[in-house]
C-alpha atoms as a PDB file:
ATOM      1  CA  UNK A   1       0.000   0.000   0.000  1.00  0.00           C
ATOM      2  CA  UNK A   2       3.012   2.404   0.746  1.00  0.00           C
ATOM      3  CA  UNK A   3       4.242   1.990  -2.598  1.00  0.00           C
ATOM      4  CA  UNK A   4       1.194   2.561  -4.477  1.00  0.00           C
ATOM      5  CA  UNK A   5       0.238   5.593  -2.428  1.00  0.00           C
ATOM      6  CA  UNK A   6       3.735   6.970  -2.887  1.00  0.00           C
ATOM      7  CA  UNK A   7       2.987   6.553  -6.598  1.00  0.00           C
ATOM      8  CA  UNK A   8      -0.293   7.480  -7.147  1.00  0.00           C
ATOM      9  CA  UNK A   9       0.334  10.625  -4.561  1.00  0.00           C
ATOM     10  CA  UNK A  10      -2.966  12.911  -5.176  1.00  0.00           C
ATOM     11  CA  UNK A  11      -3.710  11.500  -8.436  1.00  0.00           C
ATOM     12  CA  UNK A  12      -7.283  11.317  -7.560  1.00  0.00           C
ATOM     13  CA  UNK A  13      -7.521  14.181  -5.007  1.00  0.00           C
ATOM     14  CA  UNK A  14      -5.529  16.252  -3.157  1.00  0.00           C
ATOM     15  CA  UNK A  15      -6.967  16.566   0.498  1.00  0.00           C
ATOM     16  CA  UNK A  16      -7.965  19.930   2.010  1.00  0.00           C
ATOM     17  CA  UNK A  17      -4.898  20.965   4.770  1.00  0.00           C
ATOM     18  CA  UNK A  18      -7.419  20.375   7.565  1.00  0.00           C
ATOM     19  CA  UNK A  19      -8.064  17.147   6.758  1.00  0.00           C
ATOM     20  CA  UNK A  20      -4.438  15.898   5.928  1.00  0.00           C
ATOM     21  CA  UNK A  21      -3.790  17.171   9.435  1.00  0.00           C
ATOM     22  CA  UNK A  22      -6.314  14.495  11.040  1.00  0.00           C
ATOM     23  CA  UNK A  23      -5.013  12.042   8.489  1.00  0.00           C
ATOM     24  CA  UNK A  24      -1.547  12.829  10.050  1.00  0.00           C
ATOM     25  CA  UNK A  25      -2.331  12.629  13.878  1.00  0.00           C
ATOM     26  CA  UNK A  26      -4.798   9.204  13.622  1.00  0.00           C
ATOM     27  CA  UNK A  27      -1.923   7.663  11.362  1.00  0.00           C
ATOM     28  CA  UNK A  28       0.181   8.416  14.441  1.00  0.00           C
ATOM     29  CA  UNK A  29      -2.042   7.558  16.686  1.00  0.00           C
ATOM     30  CA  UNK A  30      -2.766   4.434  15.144  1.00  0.00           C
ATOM     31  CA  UNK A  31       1.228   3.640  14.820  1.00  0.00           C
ATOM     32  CA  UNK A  32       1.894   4.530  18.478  1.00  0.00           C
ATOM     33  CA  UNK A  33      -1.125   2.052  20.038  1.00  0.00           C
ATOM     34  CA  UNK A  34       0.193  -0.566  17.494  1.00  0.00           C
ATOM     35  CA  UNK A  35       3.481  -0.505  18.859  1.00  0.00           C
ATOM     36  CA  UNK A  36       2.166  -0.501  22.651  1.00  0.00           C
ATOM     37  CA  UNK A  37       0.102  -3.085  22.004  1.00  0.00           C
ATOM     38  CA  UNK A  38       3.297  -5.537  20.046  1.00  0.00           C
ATOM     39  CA  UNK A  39       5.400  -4.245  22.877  1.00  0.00           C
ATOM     40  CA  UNK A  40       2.276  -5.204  25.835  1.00  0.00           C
ATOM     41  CA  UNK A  41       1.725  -8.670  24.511  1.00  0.00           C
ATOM     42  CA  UNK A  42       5.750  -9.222  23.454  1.00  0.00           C
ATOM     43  CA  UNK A  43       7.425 -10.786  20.332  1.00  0.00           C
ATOM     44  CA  UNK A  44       6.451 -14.433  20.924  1.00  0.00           C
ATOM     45  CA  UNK A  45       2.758 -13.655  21.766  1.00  0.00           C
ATOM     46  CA  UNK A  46       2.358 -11.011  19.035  1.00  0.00           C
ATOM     47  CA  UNK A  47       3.933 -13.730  16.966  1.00  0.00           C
ATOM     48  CA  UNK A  48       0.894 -15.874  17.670  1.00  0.00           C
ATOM     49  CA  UNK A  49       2.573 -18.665  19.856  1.00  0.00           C
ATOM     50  CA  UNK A  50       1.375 -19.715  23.407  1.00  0.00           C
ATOM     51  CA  UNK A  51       1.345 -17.135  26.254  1.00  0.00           C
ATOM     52  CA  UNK A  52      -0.576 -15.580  28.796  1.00  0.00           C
ATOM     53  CA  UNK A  53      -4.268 -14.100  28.435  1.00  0.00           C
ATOM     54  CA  UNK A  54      -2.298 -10.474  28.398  1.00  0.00           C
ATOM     55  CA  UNK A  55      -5.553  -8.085  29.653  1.00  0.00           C
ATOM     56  CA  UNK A  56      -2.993  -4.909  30.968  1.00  0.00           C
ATOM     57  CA  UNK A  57      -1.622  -2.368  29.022  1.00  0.00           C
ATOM     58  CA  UNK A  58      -4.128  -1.168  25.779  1.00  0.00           C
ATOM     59  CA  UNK A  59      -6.129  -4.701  26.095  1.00  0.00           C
ATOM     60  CA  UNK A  60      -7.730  -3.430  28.873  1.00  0.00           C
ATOM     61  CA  UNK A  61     -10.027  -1.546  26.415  1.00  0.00           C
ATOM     62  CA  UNK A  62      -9.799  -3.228  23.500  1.00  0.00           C
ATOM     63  CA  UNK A  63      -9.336  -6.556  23.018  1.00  0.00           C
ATOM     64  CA  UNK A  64      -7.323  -6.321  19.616  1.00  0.00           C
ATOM     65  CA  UNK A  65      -5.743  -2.847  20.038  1.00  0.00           C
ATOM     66  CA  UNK A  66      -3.341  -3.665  17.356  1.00  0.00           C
ATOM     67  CA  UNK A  67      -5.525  -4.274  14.638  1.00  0.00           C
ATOM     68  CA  UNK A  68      -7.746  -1.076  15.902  1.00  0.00           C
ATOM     69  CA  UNK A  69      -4.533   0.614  15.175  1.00  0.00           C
ATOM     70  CA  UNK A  70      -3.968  -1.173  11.964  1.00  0.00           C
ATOM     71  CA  UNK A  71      -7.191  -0.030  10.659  1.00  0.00           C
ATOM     72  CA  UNK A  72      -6.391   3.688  12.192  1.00  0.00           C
ATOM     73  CA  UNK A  73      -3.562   3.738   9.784  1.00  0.00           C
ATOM     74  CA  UNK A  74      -4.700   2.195   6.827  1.00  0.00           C
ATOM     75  CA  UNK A  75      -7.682   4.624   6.454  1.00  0.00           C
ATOM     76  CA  UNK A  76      -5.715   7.874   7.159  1.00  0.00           C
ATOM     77  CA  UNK A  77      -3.146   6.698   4.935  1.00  0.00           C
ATOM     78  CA  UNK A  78      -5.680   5.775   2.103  1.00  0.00           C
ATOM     79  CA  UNK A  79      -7.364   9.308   3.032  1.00  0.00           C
ATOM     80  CA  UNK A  80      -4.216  11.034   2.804  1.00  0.00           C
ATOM     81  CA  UNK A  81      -2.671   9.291  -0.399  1.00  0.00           C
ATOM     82  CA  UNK A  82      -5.575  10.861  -2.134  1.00  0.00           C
ATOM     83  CA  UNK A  83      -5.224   7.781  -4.522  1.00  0.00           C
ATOM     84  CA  UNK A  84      -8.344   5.484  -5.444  1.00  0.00           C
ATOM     85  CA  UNK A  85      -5.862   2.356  -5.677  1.00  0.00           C
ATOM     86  CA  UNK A  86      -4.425   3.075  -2.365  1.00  0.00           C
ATOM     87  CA  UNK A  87      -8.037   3.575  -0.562  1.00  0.00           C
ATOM     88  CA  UNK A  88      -9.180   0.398  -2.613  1.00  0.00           C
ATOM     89  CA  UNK A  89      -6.359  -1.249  -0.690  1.00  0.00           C
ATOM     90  CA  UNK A  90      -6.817   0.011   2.459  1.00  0.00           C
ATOM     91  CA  UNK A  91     -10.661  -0.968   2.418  1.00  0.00           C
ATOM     92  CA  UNK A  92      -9.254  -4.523   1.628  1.00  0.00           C
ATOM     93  CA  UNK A  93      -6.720  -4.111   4.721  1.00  0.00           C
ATOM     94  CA  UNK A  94      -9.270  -2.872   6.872  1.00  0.00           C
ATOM     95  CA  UNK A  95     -11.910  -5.547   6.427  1.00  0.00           C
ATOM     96  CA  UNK A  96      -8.954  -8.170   6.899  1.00  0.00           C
ATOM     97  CA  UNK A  97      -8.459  -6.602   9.739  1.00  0.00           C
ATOM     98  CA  UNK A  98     -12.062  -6.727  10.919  1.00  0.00           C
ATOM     99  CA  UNK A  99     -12.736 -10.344  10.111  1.00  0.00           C
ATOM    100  CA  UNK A 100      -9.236 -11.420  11.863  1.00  0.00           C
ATOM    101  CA  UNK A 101     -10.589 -11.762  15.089  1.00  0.00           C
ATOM    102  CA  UNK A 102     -13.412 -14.234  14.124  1.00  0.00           C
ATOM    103  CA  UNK A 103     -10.643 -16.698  13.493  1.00  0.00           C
ATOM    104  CA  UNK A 104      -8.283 -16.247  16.134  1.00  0.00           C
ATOM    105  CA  UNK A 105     -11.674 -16.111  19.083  1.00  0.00           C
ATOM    106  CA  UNK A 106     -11.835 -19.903  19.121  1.00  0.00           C
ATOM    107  CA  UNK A 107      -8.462 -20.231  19.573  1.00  0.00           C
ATOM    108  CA  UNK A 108      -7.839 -18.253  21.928  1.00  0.00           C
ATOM    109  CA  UNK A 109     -11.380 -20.048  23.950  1.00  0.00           C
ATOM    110  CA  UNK A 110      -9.724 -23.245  23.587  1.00  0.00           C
ATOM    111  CA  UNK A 111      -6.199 -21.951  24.961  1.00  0.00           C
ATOM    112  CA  UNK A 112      -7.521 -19.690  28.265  1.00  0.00           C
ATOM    113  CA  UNK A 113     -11.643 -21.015  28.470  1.00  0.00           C
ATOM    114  CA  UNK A 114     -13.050 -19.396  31.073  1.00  0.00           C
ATOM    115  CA  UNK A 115     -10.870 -16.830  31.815  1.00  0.00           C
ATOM    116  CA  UNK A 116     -11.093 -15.554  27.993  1.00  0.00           C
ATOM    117  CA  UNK A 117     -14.929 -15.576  28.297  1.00  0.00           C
ATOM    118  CA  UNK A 118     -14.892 -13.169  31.239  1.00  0.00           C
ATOM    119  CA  UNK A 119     -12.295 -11.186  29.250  1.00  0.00           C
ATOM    120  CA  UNK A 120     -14.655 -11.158  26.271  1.00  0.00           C
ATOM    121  CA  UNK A 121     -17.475  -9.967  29.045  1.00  0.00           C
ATOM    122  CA  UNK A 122     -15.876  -7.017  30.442  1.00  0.00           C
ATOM    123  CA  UNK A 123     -13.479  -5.575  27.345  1.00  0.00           C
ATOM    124  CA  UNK A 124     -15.275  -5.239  23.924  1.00  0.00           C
ATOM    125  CA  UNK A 125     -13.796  -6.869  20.687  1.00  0.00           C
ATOM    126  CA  UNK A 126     -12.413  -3.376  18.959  1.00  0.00           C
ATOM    127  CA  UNK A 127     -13.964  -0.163  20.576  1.00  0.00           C
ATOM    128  CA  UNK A 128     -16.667   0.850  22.644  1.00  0.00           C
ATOM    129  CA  UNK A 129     -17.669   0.854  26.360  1.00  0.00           C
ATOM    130  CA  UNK A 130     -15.673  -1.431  28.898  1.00  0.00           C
ATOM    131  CA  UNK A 131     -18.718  -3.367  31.143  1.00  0.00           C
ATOM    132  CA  UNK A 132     -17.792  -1.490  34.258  1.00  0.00           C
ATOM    133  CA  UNK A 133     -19.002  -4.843  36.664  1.00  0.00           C
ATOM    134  CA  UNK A 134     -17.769  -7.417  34.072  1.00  0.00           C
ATOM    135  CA  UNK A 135     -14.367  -5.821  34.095  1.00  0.00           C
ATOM    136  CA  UNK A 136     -14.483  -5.440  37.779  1.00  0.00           C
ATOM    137  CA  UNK A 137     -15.501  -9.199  38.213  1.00  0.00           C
ATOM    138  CA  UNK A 138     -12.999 -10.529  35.679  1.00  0.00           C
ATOM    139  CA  UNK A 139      -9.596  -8.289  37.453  1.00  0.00           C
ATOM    140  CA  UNK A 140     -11.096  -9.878  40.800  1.00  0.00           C
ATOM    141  CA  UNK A 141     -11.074 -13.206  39.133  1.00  0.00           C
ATOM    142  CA  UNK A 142      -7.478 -12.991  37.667  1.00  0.00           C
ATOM    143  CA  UNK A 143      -6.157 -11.607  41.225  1.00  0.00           C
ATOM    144  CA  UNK A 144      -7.563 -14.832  42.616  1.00  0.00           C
ATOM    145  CA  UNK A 145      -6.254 -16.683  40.221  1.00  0.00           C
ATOM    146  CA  UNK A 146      -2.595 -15.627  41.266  1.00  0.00           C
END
């Protein structure tokens, strides 16, 4: 996507300076809750290999912060590349991104059962409102647990 958006620079539009400045700061914001969340969960975990249910750090309000930053930079960047091939991509990043989780849910059921079902309870799947007694049930439960 990079490369075709460094290509096709503004051939289709060239944003207005207002919105090239949001495109800039969500990009960034986007990067920066990426990297939190790869740093949060670690290498081998952000790798996909056998860990810990990791619920500290940016998955305490999203369960996949790193694709929620994902898709934060793919559609600034295809908003900002002004470039019909490089939004065309980004919509086809963005709805990978959207339909990872429905693949990796099972696993992750089968690897921490209960204690991902609470999880799942109290912290929602990409954005949105934390269950204030679900999240509050589920940190008691993990503080028994240790």
């Amino acid at each position: 996507m990079v490369g075709v958006a460094y290509l096709d620079w503004w051939y289709w539009y060239e944003p207005p300076s207002l919105v090239q400045l949001v495109s800039v700061l969500v990009f960034t914001a986007g990067t920066l809750l990426s990297v939190w969340a790869m740093w949060t969960l670690g290498f081998w975990e952000s790798s996909g290999l056998e860990g810990h249910l990791q619920t500290e750090g940016p998955y305490r309000f999203s369960r996949n912060p790193q694709y929620v930053g994902f898709i934060a930079m793919l559609a600034s960047g295809g908003l900002l590349a002004g470039s019909i091939q490089t939004v065309i991509l980004a919509i086809g990043g963005i709805v990978w991104f959207l339909l990872a989780p429905l693949a990796e849910e099972p696993w992750l059921r089968e690897q921490y059962g209960g204690e991902y079902d609470s999880y799942c309870k109290a912290v929602p799947r990409f954005l949105g409102r934390t269950s204030g007694r679900a999240a509050k049930a589920h940190s008691e439960q993990s503080e028994n647990d240790s």
